[in-house]
C-alpha atoms as a PDB file:
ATOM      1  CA  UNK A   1       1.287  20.556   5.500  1.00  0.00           C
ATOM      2  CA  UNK A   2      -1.761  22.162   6.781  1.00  0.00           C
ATOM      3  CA  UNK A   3      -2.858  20.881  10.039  1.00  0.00           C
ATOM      4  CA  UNK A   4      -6.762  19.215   8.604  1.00  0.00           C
ATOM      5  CA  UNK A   5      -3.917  17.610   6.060  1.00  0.00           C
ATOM      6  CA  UNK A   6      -2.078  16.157   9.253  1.00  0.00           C
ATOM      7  CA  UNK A   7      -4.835  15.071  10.863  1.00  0.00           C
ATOM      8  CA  UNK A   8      -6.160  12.718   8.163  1.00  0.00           C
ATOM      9  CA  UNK A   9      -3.467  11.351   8.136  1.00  0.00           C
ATOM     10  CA  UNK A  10      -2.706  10.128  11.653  1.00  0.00           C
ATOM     11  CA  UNK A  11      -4.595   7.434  12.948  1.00  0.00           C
ATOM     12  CA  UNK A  12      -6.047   7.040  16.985  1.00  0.00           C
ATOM     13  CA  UNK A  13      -2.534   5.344  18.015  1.00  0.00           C
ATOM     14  CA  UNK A  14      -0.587   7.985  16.603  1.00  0.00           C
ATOM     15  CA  UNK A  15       1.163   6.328  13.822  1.00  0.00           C
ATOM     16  CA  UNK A  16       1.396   7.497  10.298  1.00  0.00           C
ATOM     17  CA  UNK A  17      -1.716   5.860   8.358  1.00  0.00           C
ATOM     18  CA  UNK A  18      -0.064   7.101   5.286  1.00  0.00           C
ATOM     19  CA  UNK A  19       2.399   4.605   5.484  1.00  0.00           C
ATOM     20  CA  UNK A  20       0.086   1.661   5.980  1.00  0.00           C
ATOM     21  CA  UNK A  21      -1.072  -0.301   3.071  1.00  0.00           C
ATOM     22  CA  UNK A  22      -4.527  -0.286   4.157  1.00  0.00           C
ATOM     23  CA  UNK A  23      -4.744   3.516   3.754  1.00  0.00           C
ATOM     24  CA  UNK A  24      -6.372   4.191   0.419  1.00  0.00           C
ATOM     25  CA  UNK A  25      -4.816   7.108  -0.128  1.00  0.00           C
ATOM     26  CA  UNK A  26      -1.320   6.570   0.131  1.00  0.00           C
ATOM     27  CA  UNK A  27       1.023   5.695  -2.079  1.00  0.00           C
ATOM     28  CA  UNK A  28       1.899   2.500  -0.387  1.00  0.00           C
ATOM     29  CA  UNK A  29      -1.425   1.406  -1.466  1.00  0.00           C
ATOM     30  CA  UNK A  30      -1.253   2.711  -4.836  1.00  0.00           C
ATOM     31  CA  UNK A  31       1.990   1.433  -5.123  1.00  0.00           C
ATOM     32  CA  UNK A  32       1.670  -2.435  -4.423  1.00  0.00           C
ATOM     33  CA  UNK A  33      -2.042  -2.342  -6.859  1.00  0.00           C
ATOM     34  CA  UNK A  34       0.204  -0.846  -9.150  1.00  0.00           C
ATOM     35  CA  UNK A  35       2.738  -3.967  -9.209  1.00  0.00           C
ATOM     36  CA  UNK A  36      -0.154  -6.623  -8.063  1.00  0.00           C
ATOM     37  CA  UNK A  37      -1.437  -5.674 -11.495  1.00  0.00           C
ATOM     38  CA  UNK A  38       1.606  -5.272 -13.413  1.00  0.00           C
ATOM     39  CA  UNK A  39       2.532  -9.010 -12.451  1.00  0.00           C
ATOM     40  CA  UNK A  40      -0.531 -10.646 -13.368  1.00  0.00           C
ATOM     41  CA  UNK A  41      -0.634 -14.250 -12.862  1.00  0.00           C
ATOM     42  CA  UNK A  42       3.076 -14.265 -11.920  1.00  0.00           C
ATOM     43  CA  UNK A  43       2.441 -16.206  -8.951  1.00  0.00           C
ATOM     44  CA  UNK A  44       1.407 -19.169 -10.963  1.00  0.00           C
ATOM     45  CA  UNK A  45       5.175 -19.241 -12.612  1.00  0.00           C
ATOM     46  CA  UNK A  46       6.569 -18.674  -9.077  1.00  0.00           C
ATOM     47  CA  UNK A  47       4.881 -21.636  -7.696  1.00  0.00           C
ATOM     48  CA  UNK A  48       6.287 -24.036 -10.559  1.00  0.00           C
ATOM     49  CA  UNK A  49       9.759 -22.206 -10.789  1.00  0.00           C
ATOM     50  CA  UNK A  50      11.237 -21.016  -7.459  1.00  0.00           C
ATOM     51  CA  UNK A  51       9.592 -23.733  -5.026  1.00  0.00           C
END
Protein backbone atom coordinates (compact mmCIF):
# COMPACT_ATOMS: atom_id res chain seq x y z
CA UNK A 1 0.00 0.00 0.00
CA UNK A 2 1.39 3.24 -1.03
CA UNK A 3 1.79 5.63 1.72
CA UNK A 4 -1.11 8.66 0.14
CA UNK A 5 -3.20 5.08 0.15
CA UNK A 6 -2.40 4.78 4.02
CA UNK A 7 -3.02 8.00 4.82
CA UNK A 8 -6.64 8.18 3.60
CA UNK A 9 -7.26 5.77 5.32
CA UNK A 10 -6.31 6.58 8.91
CA UNK A 11 -8.27 8.94 10.68
CA UNK A 12 -6.80 11.94 13.40
CA UNK A 13 -6.99 9.23 16.39
CA UNK A 14 -5.13 6.78 14.58
CA UNK A 15 -7.60 4.10 14.04
CA UNK A 16 -8.39 2.39 10.84
CA UNK A 17 -11.37 4.48 9.15
CA UNK A 18 -11.60 1.66 6.76
CA UNK A 19 -13.09 -0.40 9.18
CA UNK A 20 -15.74 2.02 10.33
CA UNK A 21 -19.11 1.95 8.81
CA UNK A 22 -19.22 5.54 8.36
CA UNK A 23 -16.30 5.43 5.88
CA UNK A 24 -17.78 5.51 2.41
CA UNK A 25 -15.32 3.75 0.96
CA UNK A 26 -14.94 0.70 2.72
CA UNK A 27 -16.35 -2.31 2.40
CA UNK A 28 -17.97 -2.29 5.75
CA UNK A 29 -20.09 0.33 4.33
CA UNK A 30 -20.71 -1.26 1.14
CA UNK A 31 -21.28 -4.28 2.81
CA UNK A 32 -24.21 -3.55 5.35
CA UNK A 33 -26.12 -1.19 2.12
CA UNK A 34 -25.61 -4.23 0.39
CA UNK A 35 -27.74 -6.44 2.99
CA UNK A 36 -29.94 -3.24 4.26
CA UNK A 37 -31.17 -3.52 0.70
CA UNK A 38 -31.22 -7.10 0.14
CA UNK A 39 -33.65 -7.40 3.26
CA UNK A 40 -36.10 -4.93 2.36
CA UNK A 41 -38.86 -4.48 4.69
CA UNK A 42 -37.65 -7.47 6.75
CA UNK A 43 -37.87 -5.59 9.82
CA UNK A 44 -41.58 -5.37 9.57
CA UNK A 45 -41.74 -9.47 9.74
CA UNK A 46 -39.17 -9.30 12.59
CA UNK A 47 -41.26 -7.08 14.64
CA UNK A 48 -44.46 -9.45 14.33
CA UNK A 49 -42.36 -12.78 14.41
CA UNK A 50 -39.36 -12.79 16.80
CA UNK A 51 -40.70 -10.19 19.52
Amino acid sequence: MRYDEIIKCLAPCGLNCVKCIAFDEGDIKKHSNELKKLLGSFDNYADSHFY
